[in-house]
PDB file of N, CA and C in Angstrom:
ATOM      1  N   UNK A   1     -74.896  11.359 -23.465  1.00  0.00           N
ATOM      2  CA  UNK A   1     -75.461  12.682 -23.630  1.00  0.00           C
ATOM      3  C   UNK A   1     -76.890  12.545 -24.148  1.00  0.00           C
ATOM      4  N   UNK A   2     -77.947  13.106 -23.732  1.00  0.00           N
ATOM      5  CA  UNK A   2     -79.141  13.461 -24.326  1.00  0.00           C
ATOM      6  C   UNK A   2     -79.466  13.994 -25.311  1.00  0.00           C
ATOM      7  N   UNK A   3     -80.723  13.305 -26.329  1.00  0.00           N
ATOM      8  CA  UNK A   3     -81.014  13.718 -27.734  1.00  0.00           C
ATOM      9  C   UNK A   3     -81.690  14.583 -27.707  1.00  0.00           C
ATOM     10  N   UNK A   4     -81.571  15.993 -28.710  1.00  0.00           N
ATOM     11  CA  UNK A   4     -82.662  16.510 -28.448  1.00  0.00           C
ATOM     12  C   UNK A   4     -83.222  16.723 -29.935  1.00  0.00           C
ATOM     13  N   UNK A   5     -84.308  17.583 -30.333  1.00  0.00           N
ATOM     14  CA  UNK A   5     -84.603  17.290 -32.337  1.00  0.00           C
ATOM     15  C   UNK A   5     -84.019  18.909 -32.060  1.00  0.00           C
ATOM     16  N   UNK A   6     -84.118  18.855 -33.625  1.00  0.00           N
ATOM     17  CA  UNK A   6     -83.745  20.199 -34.311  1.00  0.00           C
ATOM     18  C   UNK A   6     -84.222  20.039 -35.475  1.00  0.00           C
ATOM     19  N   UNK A   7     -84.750  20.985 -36.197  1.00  0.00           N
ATOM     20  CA  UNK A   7     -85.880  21.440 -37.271  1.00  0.00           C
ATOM     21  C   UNK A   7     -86.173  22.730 -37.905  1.00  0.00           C
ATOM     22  N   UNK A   8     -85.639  23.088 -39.004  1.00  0.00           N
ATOM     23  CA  UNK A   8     -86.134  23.892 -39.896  1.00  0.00           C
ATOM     24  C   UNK A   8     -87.501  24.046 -40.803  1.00  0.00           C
ATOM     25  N   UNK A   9     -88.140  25.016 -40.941  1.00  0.00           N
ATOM     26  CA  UNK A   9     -88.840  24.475 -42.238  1.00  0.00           C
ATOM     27  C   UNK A   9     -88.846  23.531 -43.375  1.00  0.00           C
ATOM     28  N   UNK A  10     -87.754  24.252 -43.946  1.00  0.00           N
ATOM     29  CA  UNK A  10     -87.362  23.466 -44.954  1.00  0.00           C
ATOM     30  C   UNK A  10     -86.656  22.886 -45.080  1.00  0.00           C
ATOM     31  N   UNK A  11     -86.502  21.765 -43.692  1.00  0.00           N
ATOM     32  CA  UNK A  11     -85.241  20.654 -43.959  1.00  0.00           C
ATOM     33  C   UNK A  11     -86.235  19.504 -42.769  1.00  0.00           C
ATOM     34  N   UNK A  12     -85.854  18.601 -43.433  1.00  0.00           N
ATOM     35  CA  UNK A  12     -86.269  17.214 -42.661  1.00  0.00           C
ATOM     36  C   UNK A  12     -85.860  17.383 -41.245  1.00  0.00           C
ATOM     37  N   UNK A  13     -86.613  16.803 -40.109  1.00  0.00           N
ATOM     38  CA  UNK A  13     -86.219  16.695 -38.757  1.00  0.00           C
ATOM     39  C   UNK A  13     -85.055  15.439 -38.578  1.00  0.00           C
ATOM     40  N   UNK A  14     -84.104  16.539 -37.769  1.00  0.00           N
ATOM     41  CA  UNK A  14     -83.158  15.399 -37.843  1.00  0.00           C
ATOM     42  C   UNK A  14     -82.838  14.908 -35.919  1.00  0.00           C
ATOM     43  N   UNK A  15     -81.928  14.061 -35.360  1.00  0.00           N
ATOM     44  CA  UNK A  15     -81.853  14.215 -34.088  1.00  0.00           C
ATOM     45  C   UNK A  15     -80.091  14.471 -33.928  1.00  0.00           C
ATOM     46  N   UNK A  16     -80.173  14.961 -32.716  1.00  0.00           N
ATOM     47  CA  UNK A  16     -78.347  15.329 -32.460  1.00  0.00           C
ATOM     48  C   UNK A  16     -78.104  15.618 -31.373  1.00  0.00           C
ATOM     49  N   UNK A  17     -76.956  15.441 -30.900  1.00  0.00           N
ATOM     50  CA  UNK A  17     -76.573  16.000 -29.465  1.00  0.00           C
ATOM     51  C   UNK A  17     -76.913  17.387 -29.499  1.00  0.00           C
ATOM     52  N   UNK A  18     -76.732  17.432 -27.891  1.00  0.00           N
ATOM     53  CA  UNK A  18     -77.456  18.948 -27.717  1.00  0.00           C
ATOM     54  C   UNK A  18     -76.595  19.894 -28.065  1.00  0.00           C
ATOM     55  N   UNK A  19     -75.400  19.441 -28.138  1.00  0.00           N
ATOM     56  CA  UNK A  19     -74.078  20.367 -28.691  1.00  0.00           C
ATOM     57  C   UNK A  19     -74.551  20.922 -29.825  1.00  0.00           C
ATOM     58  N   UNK A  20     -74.625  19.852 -30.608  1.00  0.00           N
ATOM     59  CA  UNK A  20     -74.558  20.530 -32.088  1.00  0.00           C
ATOM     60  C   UNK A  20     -76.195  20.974 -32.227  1.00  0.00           C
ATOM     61  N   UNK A  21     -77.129  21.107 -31.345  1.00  0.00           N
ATOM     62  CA  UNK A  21     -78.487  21.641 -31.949  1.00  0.00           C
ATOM     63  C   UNK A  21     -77.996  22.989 -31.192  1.00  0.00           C
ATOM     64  N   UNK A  22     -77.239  23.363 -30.171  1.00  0.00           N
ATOM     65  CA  UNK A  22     -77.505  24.625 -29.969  1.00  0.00           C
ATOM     66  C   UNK A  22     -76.676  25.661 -30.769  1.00  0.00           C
ATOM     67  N   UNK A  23     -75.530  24.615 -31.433  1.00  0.00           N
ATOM     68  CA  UNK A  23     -74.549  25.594 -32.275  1.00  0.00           C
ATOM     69  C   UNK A  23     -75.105  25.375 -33.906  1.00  0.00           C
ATOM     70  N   UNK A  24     -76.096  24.474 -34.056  1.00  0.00           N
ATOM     71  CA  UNK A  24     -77.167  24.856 -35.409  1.00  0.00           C
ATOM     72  C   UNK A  24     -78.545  25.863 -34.974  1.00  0.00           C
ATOM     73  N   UNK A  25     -78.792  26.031 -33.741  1.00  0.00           N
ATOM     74  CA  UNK A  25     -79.613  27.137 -33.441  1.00  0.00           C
ATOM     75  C   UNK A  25     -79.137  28.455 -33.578  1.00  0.00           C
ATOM     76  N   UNK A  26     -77.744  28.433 -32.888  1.00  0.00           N
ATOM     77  CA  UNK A  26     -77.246  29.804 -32.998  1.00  0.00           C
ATOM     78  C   UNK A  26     -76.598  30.202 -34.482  1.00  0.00           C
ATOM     79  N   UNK A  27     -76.200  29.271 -35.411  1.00  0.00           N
ATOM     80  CA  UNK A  27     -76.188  29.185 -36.768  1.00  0.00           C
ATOM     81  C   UNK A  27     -77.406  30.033 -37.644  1.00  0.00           C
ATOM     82  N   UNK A  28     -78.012  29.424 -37.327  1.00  0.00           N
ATOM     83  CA  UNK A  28     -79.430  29.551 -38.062  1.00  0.00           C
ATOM     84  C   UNK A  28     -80.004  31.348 -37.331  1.00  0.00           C
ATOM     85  N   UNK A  29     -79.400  31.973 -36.295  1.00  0.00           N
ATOM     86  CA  UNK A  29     -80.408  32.744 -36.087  1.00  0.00           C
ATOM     87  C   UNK A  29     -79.340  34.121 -36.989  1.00  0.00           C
ATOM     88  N   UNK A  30     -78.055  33.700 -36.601  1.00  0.00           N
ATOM     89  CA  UNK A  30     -77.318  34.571 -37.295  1.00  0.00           C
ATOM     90  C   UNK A  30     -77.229  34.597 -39.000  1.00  0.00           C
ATOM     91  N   UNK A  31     -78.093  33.780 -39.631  1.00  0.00           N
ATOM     92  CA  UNK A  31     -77.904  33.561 -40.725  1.00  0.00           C
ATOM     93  C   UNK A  31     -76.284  33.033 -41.453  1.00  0.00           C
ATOM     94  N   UNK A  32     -75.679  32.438 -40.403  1.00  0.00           N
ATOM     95  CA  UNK A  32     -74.286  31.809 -41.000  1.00  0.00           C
ATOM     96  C   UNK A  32     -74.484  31.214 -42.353  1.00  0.00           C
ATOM     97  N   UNK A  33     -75.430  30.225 -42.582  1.00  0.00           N
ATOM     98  CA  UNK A  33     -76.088  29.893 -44.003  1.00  0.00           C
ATOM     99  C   UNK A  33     -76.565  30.411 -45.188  1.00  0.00           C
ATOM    100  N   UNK A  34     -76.703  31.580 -44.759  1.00  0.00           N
ATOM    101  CA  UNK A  34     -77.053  32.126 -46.076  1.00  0.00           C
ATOM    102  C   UNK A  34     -76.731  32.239 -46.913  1.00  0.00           C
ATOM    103  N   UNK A  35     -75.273  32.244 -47.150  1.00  0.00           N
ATOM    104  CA  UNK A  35     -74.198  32.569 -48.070  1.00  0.00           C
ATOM    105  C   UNK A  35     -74.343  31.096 -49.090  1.00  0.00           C
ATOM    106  N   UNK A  36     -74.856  30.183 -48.395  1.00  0.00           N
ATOM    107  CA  UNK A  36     -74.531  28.928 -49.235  1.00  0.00           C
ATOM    108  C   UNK A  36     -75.784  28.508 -50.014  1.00  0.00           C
ATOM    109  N   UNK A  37     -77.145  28.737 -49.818  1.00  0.00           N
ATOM    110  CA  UNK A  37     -78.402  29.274 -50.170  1.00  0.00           C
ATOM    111  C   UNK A  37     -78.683  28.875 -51.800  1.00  0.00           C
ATOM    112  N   UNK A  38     -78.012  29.627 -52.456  1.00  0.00           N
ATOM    113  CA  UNK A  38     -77.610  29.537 -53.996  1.00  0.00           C
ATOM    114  C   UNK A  38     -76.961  28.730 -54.633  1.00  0.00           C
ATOM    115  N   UNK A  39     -76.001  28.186 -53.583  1.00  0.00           N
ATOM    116  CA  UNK A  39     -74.723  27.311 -54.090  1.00  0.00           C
ATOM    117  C   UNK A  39     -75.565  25.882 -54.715  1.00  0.00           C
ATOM    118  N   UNK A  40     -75.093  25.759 -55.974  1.00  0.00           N
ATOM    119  CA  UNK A  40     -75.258  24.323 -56.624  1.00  0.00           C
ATOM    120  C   UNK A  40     -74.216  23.716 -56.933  1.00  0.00           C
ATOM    121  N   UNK A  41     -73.834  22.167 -56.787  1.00  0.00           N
ATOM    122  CA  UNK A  41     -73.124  21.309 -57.079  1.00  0.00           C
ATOM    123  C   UNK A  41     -73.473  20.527 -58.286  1.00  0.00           C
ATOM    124  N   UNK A  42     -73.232  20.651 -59.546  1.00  0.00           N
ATOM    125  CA  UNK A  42     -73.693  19.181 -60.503  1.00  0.00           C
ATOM    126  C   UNK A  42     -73.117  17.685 -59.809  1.00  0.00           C
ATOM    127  N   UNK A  43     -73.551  17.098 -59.999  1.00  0.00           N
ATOM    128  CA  UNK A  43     -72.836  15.624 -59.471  1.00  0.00           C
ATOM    129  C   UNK A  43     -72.551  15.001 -61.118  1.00  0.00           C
ATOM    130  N   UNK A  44     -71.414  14.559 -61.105  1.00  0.00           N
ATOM    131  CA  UNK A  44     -70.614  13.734 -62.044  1.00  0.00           C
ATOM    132  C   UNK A  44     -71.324  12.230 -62.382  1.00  0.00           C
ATOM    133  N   UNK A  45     -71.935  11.357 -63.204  1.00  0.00           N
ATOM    134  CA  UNK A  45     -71.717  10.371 -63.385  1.00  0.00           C
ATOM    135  C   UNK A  45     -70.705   9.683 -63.591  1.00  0.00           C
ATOM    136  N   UNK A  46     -70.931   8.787 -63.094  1.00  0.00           N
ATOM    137  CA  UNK A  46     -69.654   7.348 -63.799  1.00  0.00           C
ATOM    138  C   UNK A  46     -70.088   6.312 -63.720  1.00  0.00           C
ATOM    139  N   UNK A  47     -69.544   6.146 -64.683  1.00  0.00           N
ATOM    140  CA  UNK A  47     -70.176   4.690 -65.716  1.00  0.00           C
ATOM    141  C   UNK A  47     -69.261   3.492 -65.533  1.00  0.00           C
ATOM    142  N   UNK A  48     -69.245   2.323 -64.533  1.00  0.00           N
ATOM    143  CA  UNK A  48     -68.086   1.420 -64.652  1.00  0.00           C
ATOM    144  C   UNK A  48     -68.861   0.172 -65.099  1.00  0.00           C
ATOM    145  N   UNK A  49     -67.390  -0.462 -65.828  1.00  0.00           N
ATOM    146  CA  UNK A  49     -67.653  -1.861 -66.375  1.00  0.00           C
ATOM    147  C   UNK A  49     -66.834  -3.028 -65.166  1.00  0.00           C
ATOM    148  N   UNK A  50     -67.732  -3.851 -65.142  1.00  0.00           N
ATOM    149  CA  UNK A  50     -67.271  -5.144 -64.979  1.00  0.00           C
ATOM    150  C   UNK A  50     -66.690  -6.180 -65.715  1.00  0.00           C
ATOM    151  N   UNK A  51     -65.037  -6.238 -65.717  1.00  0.00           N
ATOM    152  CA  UNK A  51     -64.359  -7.232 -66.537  1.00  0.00           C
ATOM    153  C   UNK A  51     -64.278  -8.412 -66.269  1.00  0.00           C
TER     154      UNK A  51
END
């Protein structure tokens, strides 16, 4: 299958099948994303020892 790019402003250019750039195009026009926009994750440290 053929690569094609896909690109937001504010997200790094990435490459992908054409599948998934036209169902992140049609994503993106409907605003499917928006909802997640706000969402923050903390990430956990962990600390391991070597015995």
């Amino acid at each position: 299958m053929n690569k094609r790019k896909f690109h937001q402003s504010n997200c790094k250019e990435e490459t992908a099948s054409a599948w998934l750039v036209s169902l992140l195009k049609f994503a993106s026009e409907i605003e499917y994303f928006k909802a997640l926009k706000g969402f923050y994750l903390s990430m956990i440290k962990k600390h391991y020892i070597i015995y």
